[in-house]
Protein backbone atom coordinates (compact mmCIF):
# COMPACT_ATOMS: atom_id res chain seq x y z
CA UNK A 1 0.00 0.00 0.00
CA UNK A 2 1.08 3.55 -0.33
CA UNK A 3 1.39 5.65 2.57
CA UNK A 4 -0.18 8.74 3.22
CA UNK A 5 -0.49 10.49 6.00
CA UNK A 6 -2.91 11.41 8.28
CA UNK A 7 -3.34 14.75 6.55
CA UNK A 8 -4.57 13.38 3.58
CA UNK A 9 -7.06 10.84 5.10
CA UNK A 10 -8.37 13.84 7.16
CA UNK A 11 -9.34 15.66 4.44
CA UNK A 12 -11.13 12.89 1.92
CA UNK A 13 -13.03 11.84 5.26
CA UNK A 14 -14.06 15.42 6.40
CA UNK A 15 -15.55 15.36 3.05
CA UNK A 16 -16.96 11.90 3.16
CA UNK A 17 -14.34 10.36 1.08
CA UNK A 18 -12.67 7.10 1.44
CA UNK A 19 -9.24 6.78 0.37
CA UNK A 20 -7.74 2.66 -0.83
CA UNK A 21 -4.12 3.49 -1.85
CA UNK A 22 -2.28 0.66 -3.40
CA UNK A 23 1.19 0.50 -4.59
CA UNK A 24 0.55 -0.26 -8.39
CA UNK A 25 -2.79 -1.36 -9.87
CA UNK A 26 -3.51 -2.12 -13.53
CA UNK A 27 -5.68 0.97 -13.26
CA UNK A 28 -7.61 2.95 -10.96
CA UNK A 29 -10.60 3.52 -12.74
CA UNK A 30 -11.05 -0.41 -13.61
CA UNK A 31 -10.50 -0.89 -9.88
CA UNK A 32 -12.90 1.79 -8.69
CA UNK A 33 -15.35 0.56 -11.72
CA UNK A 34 -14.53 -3.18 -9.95
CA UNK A 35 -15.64 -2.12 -6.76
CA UNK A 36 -18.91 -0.82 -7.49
CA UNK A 37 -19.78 -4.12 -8.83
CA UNK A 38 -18.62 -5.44 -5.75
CA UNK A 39 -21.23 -3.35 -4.24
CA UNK A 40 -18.75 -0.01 -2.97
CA UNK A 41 -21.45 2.63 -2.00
CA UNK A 42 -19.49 5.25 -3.52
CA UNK A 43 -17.24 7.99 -2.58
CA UNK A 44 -14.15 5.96 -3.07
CA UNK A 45 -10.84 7.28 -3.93
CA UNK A 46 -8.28 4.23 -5.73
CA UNK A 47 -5.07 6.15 -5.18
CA UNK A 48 -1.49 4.07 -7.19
CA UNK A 49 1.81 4.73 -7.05
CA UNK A 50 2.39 3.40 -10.64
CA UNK A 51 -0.28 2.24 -13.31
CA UNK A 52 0.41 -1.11 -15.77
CA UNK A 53 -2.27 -0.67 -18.27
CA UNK A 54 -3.53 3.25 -17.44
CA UNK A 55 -5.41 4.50 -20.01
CA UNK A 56 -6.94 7.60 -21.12
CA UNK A 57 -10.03 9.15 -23.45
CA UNK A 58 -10.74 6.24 -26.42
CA UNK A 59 -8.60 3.35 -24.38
CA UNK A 60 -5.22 5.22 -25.16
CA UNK A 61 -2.81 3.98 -23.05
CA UNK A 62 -1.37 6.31 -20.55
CA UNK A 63 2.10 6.14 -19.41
CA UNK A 64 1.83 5.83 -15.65
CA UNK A 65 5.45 5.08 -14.01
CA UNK A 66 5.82 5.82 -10.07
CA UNK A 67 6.14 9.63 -9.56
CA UNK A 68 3.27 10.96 -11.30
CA UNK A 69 -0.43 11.15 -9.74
CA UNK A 70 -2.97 8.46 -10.57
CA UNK A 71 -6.41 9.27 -9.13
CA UNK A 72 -9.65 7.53 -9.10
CA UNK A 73 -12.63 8.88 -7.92
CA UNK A 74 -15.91 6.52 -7.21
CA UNK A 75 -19.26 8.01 -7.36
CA UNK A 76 -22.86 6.44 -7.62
CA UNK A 77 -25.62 8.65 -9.25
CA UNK A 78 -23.76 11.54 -8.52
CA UNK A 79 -26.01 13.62 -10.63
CA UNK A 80 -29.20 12.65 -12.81
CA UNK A 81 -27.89 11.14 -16.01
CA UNK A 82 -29.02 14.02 -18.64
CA UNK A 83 -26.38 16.24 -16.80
CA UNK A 84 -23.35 13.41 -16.42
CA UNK A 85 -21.87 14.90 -19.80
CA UNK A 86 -21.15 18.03 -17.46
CA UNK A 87 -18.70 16.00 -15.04
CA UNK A 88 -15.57 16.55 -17.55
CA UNK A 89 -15.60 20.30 -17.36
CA UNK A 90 -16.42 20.25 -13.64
CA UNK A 91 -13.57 17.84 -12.97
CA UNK A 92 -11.32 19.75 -15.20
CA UNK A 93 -12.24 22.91 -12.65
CA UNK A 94 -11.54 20.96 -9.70
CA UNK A 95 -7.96 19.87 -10.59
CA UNK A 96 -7.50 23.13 -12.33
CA UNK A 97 -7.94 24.99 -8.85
CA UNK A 98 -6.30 22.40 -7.26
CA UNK A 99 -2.83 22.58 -9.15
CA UNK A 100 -2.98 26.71 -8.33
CA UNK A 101 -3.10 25.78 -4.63
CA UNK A 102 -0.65 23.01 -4.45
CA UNK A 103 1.98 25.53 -6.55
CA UNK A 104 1.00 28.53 -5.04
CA UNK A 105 0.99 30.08 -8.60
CA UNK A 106 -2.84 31.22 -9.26
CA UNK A 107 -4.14 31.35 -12.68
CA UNK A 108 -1.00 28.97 -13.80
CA UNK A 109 -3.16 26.46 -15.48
CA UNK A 110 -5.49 27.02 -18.60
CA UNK A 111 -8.20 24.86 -20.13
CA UNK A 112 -8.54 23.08 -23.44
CA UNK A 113 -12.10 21.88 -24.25
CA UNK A 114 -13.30 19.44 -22.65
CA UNK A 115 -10.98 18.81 -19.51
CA UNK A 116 -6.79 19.16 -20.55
CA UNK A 117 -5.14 21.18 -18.24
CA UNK A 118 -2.45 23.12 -19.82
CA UNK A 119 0.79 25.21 -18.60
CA UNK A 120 1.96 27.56 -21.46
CA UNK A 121 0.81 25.60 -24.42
CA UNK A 122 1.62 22.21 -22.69
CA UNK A 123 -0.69 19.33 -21.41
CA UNK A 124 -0.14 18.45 -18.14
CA UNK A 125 -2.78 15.78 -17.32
CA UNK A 126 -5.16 13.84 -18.20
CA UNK A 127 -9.51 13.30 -17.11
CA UNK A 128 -10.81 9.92 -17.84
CA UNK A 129 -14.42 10.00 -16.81
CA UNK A 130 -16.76 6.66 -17.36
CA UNK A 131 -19.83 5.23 -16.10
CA UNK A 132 -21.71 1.58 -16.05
CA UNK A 133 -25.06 0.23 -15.00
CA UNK A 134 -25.31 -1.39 -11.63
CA UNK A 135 -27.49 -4.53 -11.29
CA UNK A 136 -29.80 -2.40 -8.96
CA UNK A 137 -30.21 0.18 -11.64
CA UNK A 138 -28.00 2.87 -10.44
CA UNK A 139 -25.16 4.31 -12.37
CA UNK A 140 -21.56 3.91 -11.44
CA UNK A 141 -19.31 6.81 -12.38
CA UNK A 142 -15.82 7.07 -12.17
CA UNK A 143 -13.68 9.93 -12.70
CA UNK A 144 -9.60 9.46 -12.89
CA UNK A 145 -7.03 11.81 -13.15
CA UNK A 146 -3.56 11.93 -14.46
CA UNK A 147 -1.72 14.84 -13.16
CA UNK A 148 2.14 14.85 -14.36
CA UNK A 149 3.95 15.96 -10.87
CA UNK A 150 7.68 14.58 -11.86
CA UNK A 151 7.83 13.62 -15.67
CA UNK A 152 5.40 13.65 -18.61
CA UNK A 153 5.05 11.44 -21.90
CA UNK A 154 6.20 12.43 -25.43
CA UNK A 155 2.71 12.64 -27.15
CA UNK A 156 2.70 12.65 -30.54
CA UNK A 157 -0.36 15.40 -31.05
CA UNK A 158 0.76 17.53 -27.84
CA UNK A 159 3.21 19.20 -26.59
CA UNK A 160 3.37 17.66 -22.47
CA UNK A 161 4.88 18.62 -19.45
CA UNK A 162 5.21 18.45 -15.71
CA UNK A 163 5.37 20.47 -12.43
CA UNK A 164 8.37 19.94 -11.27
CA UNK A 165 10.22 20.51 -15.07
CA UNK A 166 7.85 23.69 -14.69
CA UNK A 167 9.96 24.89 -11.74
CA UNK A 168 7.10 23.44 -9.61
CA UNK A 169 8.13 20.50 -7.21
CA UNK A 170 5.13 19.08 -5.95
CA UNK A 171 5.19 15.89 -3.51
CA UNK A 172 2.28 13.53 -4.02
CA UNK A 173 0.14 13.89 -0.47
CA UNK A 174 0.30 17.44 -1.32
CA UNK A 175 -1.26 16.96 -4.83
CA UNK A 176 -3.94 14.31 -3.77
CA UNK A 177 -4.67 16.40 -0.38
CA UNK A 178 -5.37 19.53 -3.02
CA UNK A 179 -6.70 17.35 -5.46
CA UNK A 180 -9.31 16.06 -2.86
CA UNK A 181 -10.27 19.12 -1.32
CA UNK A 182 -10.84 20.94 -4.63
CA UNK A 183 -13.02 18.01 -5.78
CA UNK A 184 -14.95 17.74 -3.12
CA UNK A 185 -15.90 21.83 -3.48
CA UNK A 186 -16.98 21.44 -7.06
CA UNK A 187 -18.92 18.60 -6.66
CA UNK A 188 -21.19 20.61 -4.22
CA UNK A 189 -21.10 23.64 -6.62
CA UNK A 190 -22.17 21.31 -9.31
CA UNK A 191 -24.97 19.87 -6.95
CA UNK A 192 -26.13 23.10 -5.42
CA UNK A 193 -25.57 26.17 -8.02
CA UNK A 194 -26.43 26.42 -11.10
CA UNK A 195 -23.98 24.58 -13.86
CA UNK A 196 -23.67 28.25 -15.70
CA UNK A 197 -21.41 29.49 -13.03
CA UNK A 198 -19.15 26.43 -13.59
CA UNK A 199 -19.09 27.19 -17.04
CA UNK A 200 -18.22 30.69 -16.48
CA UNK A 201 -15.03 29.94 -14.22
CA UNK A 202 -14.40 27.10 -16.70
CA UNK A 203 -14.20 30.11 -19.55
CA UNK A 204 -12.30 32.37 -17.70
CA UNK A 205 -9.29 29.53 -17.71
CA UNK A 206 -9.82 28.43 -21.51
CA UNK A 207 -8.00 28.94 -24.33
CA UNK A 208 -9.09 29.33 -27.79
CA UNK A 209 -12.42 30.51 -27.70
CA UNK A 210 -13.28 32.63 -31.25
CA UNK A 211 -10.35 30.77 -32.54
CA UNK A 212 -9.90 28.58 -35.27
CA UNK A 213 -10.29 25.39 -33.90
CA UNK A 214 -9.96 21.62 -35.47
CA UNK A 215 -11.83 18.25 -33.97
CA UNK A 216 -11.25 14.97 -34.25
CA UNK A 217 -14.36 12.71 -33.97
CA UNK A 218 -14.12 9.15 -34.59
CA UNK A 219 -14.93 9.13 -38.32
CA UNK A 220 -13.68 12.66 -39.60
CA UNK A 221 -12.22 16.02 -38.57
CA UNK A 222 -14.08 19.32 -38.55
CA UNK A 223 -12.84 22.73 -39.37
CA UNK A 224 -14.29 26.05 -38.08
CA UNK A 225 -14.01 28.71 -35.14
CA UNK A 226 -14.38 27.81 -31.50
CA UNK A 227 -17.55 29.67 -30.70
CA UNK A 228 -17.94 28.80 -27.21
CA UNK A 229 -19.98 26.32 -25.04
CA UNK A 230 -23.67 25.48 -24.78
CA UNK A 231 -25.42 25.52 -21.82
CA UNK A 232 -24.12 21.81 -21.05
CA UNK A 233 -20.77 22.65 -21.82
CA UNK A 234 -20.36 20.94 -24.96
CA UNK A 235 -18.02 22.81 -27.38
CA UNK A 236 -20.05 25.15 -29.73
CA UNK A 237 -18.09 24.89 -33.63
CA UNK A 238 -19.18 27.92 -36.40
CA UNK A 239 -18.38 27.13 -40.24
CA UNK A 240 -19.66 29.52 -42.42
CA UNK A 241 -22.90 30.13 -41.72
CA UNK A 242 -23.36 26.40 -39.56
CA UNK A 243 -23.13 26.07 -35.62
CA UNK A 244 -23.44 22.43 -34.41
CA UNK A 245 -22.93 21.58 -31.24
CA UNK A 246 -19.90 18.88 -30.30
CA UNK A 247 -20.17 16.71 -26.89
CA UNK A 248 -16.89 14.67 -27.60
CA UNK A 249 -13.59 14.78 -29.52
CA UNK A 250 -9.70 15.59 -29.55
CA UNK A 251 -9.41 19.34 -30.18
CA UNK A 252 -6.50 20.79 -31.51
CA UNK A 253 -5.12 25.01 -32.20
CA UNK A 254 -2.65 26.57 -33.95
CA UNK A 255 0.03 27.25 -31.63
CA UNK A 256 -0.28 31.20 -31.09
CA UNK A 257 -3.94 29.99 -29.42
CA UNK A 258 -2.27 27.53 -27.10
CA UNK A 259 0.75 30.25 -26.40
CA UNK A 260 -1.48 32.52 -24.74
CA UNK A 261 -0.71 32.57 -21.00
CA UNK A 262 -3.20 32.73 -18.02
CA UNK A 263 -4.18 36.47 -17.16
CA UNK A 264 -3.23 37.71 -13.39
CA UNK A 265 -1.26 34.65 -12.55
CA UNK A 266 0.27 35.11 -9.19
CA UNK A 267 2.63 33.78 -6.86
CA UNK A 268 1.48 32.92 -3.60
């Protein structure tokens, strides 16, 4: 098992959160997803040191060697199932604010639709958000996160980095302790306000918005201008004289879009 200390416990179980940390695991969502078959109630964090088959959005694998932080969060019916498409941007919120307390550098991070953190052009984790059936009828949904703390992948579509090659050394009970905390807020924003106000702290850290923007779906690419977001957050693409509105897909910029550093960041 991993240790972490008391600190960290405290906070996940302040907020109702359990915490199973486990030296290496194939991967933490496939555990977390395991255990709500097994009957979890929910509220489950599956915390490893080092993933063997981690993967991200469309089963890509994601490299997940001891260092980095590999984060599952277990949830059952957290919200109606109309508004579950939401959870990506409200995830990508939580471990936005969370990497601008654990650096002490506010407004560091920026958002690419739906949920990639970024640091001056470069990706710096990864959301993996799915969901299953339970044989009771309620809906299992797990929500892992990737956050490169020590070293970061060569992707071939994006440019990657990490905290601590950032000039940001960040141990891991520090992350997950942020991590956990800044969850935990967002989820109750999420439950209790409406999702607008999310959106509008979600567009105040995005990048690329009235830009021109490319997506990837799974049988084509599409060409236009980043209008903006819908009401339920999905991304918003003009052509011409066309809108259509985009839940999923791999968006990509031209690099003067992805340059463009946070506004106010500060030092704390």
């Amino acid at each position: 098992m991993l240790a972490f200390d008391g600190r960290v416990r405290e906070v996940a179980g302040v907020a109702g959160y359990r915490v199973a940390a486990h030296a290496e695991l194939g991967s933490t969502n496939s555990a977390a997803l395991a255990a709500a078959g097994e009957g979890d109630p929910g509220n489950l964090w599956v915390l490893a040191g080092r993933q063997t088959s981690g993967r991200g959005r469309r089963a890509r694998p994601w490299v997940s060697e001891p260092g980095n932080l590999y984060a599952s969060l277990l949830t059952i019916d957290p919200m109606p199932a109309e508004r579950i498409g939401q959870f990506p941007l409200v995830a990508a919120l939580a471990l936005a604010e969370a990497v601008d307390a654990m650096t002490g550098s506010y407004g560091l991070v920026r958002l690419k639709w739906p949920n990639d953190l970024l640091v001056d052009g470069a990706k710096i984790s990864g959301i993996l958000l799915e969901a299953t059936l339970l044989a009771d009828g309620r809906r299992a949904v797990v929500c892992g996160f990737g956050l490169n703390l020590a070293h970061h992948p060569e992707l071939p579509d994006y440019n990657a980095a990490n905290l601590a090659g950032l000039g940001f050394p960040v141990h891991l009970e520090r992350a997950f302790a942020a991590l956990a905390a800044s969850v935990e807020r967002y989820m109750m924003r999420w439950r209790e306000e409406p999702f607008s106000l999310c959106l509008d702290d979600w567009r105040r850290r995005a990048v690329g918005i009235g830009a021109p923007i490319r997506v990837r779906l799974e049988d084509r690419e599409l060409n236009g201008i980043f209008a903006g977001l819908d009401p339920d957050g999905r991304l918003v693409l003009e052509a011409g004289d066309t809108r259509q509105t985009i839940a999923a897909g791999d968006v990509f910029f031209d690099g003067a879009a992805l340059r463009t550093s946070a506004a106010g960041r500060t030092a704390g």
